[in-house]
Protein backbone atom coordinates (compact mmCIF):
# COMPACT_ATOMS: atom_id res chain seq x y z
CA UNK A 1 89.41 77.63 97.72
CA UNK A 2 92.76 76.97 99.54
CA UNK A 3 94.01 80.82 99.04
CA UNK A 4 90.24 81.76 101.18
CA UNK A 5 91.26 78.87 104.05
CA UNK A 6 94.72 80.48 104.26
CA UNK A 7 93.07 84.28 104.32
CA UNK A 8 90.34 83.24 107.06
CA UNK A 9 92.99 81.45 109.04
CA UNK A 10 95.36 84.96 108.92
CA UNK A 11 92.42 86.93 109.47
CA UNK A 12 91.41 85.04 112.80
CA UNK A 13 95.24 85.24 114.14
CA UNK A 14 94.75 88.95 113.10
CA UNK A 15 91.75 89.77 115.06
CA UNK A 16 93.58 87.62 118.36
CA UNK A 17 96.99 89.96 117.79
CA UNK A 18 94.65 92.93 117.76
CA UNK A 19 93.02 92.18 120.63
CA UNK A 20 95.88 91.93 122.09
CA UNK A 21 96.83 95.22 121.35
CA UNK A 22 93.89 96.92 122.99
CA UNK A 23 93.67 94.47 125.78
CA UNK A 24 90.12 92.72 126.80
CA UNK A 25 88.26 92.86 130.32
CA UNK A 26 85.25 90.96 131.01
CA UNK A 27 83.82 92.75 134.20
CA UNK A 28 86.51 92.82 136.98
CA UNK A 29 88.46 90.05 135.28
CA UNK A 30 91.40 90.56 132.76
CA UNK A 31 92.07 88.42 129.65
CA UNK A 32 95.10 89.96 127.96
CA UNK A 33 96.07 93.46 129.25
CA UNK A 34 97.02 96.30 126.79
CA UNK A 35 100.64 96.24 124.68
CA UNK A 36 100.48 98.25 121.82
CA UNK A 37 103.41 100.43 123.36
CA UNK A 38 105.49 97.32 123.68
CA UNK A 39 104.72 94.66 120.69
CA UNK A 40 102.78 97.74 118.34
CA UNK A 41 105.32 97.66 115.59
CA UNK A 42 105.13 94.09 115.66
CA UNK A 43 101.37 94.45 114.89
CA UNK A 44 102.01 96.76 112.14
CA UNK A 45 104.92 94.53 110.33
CA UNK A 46 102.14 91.42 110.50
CA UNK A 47 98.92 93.52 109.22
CA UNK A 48 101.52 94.60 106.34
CA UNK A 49 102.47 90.96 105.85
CA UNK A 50 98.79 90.19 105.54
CA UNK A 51 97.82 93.20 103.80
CA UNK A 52 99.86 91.95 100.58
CA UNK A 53 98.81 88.38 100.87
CA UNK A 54 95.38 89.90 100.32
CA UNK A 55 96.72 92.07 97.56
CA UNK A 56 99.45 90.26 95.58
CA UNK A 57 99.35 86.62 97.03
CA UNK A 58 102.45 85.45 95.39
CA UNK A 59 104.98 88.23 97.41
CA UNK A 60 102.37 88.78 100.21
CA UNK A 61 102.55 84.29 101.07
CA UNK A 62 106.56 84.44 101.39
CA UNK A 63 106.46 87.60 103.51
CA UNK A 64 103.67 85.92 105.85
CA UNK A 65 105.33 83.13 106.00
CA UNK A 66 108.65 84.60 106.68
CA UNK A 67 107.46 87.06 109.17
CA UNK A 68 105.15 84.16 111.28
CA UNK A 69 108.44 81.98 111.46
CA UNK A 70 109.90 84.13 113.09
């Protein structure tokens, strides 16, 4: 139960960095404008970090937690 809290909660800060990424309009107002050129690689380290939580939790939980303490 407390590994599927921990993958929910990485998976909602997931979809919020990706969103970032692409940027979100509603009409002629701007939430969060487009940075993939500037904080991309950023993106790719954390969906790696979260990709082997998924996988192997024991490695993927330090690298998370490394990675978001940063």
């Amino acid at each position: 139960m407390k590994k599927r809290h921990c993958i929910i909660a990485q998976m909602i800060l997931l979809l919020w960095f990706f969103l970032d990424m692409i940027g979100i309009h509603f009409g002629d107002k701007c939430l969060v404008t487009r940075s993939y050129k500037e904080d991309g690689i950023f993106f790719l380290i954390y969906l790696t970090a979260v990709v082997l939580f998924i996988i192997e939790e024991k490695f993927g939980k330090w690298f998370v937690i490394c990675w978001m303490s940063m």
